[in-house]
N, C-alpha and C. Protein backbone atom coordinates (compact mmCIF):
# COMPACT_ATOMS: atom_id res chain seq x y z
N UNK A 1 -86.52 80.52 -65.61
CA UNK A 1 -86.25 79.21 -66.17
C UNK A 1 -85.33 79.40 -67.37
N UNK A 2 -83.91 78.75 -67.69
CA UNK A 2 -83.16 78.91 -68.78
C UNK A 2 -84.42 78.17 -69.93
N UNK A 3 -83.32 78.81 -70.65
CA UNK A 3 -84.23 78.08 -72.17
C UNK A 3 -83.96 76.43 -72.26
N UNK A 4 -82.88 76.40 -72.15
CA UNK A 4 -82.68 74.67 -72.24
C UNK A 4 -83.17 73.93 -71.15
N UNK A 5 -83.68 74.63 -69.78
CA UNK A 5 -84.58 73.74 -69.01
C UNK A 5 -86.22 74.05 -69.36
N UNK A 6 -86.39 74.59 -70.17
CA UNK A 6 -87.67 74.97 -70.78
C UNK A 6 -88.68 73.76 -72.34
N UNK A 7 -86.82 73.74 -72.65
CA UNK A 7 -87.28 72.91 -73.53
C UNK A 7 -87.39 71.41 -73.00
N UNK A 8 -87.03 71.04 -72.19
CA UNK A 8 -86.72 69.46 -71.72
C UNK A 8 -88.34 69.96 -70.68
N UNK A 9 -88.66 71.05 -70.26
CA UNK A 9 -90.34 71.04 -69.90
C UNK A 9 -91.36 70.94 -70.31
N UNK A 10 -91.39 71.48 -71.78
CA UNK A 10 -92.35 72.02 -72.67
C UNK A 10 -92.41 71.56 -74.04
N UNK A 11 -91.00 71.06 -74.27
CA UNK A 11 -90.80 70.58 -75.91
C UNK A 11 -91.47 69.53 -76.25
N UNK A 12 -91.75 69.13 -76.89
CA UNK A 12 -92.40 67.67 -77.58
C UNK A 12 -91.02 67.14 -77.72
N UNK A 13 -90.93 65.47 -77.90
CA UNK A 13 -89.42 64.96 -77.81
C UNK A 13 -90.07 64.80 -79.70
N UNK A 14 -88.94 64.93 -80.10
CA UNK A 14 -88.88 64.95 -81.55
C UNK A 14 -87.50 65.40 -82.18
N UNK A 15 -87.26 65.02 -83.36
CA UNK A 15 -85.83 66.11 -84.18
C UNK A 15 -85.93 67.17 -83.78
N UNK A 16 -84.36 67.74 -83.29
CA UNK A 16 -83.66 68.83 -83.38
C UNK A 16 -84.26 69.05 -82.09
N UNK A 17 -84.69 68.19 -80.76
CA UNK A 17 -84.55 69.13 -79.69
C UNK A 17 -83.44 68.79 -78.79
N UNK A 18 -82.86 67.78 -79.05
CA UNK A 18 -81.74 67.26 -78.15
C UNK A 18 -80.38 68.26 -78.77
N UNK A 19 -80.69 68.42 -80.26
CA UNK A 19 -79.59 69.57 -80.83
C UNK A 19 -79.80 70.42 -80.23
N UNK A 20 -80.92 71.67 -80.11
CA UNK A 20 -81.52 72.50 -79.96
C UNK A 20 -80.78 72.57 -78.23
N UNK A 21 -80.81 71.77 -77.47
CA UNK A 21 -80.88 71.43 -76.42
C UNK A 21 -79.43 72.23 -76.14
N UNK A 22 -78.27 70.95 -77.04
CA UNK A 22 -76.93 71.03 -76.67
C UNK A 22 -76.49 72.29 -77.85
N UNK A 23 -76.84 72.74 -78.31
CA UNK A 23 -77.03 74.31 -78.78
C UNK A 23 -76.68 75.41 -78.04
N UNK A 24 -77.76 75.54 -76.89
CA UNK A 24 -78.18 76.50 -76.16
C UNK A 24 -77.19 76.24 -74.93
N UNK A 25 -76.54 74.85 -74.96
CA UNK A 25 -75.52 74.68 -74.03
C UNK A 25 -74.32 75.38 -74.40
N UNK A 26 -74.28 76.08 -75.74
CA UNK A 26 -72.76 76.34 -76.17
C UNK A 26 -72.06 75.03 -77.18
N UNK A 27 -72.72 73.89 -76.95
CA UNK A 27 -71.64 73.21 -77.99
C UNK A 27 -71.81 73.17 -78.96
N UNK A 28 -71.01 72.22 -80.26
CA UNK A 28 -70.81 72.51 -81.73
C UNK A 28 -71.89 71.60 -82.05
N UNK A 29 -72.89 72.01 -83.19
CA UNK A 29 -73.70 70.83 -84.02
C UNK A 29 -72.88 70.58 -85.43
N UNK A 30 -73.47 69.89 -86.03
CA UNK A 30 -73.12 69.71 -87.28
C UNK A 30 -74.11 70.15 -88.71
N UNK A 31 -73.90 70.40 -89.65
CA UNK A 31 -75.07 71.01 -90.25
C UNK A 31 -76.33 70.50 -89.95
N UNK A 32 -76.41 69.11 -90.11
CA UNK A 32 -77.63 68.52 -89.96
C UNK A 32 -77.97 68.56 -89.10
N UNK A 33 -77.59 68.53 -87.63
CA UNK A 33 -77.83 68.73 -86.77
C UNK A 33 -78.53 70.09 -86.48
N UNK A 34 -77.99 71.31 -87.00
CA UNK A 34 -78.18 72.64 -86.71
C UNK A 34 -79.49 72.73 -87.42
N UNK A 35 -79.79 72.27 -88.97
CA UNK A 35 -81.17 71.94 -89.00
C UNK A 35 -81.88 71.93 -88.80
N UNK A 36 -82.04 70.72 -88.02
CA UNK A 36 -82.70 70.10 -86.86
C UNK A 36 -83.80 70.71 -86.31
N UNK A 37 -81.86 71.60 -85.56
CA UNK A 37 -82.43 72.30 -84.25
C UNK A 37 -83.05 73.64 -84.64
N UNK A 38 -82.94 74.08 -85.56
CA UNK A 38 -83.46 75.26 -86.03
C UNK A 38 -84.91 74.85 -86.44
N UNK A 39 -85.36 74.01 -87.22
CA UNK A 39 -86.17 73.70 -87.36
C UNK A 39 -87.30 73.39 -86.04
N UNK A 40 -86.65 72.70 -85.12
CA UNK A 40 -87.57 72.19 -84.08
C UNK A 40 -87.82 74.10 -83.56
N UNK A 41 -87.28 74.59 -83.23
CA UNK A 41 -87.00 76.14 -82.83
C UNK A 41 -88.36 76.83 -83.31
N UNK A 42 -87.82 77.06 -84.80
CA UNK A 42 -88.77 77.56 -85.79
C UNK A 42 -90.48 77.03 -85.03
N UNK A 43 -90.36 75.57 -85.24
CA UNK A 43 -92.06 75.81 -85.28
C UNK A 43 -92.53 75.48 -83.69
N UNK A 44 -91.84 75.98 -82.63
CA UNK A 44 -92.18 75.97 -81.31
C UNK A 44 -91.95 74.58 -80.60
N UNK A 45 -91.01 74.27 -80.83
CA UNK A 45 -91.15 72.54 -80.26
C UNK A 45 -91.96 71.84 -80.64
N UNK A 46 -92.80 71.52 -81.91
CA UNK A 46 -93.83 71.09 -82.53
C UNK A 46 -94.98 70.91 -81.77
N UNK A 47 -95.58 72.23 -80.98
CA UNK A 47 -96.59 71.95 -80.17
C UNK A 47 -97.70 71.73 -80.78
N UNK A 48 -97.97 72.10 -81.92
CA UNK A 48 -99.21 71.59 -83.08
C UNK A 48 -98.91 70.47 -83.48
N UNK A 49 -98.04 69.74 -83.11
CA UNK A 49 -97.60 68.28 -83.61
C UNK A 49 -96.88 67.90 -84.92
N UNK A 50 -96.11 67.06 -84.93
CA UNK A 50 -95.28 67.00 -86.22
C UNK A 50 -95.86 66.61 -87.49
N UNK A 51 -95.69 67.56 -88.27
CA UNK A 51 -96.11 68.17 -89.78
C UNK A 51 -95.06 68.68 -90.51
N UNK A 52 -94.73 68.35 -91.64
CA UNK A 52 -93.92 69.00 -92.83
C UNK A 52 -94.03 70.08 -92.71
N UNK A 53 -92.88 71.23 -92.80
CA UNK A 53 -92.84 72.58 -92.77
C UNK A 53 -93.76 73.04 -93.76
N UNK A 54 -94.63 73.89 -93.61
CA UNK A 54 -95.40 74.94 -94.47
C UNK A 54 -94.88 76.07 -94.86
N UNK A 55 -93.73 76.46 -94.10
CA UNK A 55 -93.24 77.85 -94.80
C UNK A 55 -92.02 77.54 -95.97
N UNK A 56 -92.62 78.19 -96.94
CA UNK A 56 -91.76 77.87 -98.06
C UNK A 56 -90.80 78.64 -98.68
N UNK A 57 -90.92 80.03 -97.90
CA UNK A 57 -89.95 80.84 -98.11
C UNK A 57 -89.03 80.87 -97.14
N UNK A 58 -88.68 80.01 -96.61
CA UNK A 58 -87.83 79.64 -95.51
C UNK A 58 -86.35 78.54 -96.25
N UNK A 59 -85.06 79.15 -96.23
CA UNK A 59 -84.26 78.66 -97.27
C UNK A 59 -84.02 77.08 -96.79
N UNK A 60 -84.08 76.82 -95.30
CA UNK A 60 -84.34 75.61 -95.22
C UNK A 60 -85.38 74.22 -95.14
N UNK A 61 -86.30 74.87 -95.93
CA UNK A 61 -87.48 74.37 -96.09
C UNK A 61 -87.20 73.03 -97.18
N UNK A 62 -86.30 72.50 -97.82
CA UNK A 62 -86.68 71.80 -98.45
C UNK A 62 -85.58 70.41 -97.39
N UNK A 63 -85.54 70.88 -96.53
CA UNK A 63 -84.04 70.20 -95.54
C UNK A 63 -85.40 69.82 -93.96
N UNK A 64 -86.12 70.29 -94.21
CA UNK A 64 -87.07 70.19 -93.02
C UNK A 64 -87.08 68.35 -92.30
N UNK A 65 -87.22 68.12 -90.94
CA UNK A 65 -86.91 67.02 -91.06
C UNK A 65 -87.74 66.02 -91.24
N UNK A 66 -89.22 66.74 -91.47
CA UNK A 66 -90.57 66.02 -91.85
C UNK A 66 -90.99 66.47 -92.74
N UNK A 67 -90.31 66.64 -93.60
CA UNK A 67 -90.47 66.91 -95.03
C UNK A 67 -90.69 65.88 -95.77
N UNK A 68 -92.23 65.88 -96.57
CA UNK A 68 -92.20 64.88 -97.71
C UNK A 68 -91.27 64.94 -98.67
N UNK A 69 -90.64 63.39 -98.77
CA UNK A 69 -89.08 63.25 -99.64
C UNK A 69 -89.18 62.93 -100.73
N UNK A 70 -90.93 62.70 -101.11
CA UNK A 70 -91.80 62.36 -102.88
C UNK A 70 -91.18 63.60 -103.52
N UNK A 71 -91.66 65.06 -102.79
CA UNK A 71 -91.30 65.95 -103.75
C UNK A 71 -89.87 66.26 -103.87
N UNK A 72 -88.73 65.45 -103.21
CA UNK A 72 -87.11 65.59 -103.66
C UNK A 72 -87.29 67.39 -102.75
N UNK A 73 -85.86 67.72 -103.65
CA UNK A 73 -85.61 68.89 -102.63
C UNK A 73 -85.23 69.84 -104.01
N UNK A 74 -84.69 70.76 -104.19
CA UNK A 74 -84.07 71.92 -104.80
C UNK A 74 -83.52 71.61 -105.76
């Protein structure tokens, strides 16, 4: 099974998997986009369900896309 028919099997629909998606196809994202998709990546297609990133030593952790926006960013 490619990865990008894996994720349209297995992913939760949420941010950064349609990036994630057209990623793995070869095409261009845009930062935010790449984000996203890194993010959705990172925590497995949010199979524990969508939650604010917990890893905080992660440089894009304050860019997360369920990130509480009370605490601002960097």
């Amino acid at each position: 099974m490619s990865s990008v028919n894996g994720i349209r099997k297995s992913g939760k629909k949420a941010k950064g998997r349609a990036e994630l998606q057209r990623y793995r196809q070869g095409k261009r994202l845009t930062r935010q986009e790449s984000i996203a998709a890194h993010c959705y990546d990172c925590t497995g297609g949010y199979v524990d369900g969508i939650e604010p990133c917990q890893n905080a030593d992660c440089a894009l952790h304050p860019y997360h896309p369920y990130q509480d926006r009370k605490k601002g960013r960097l």
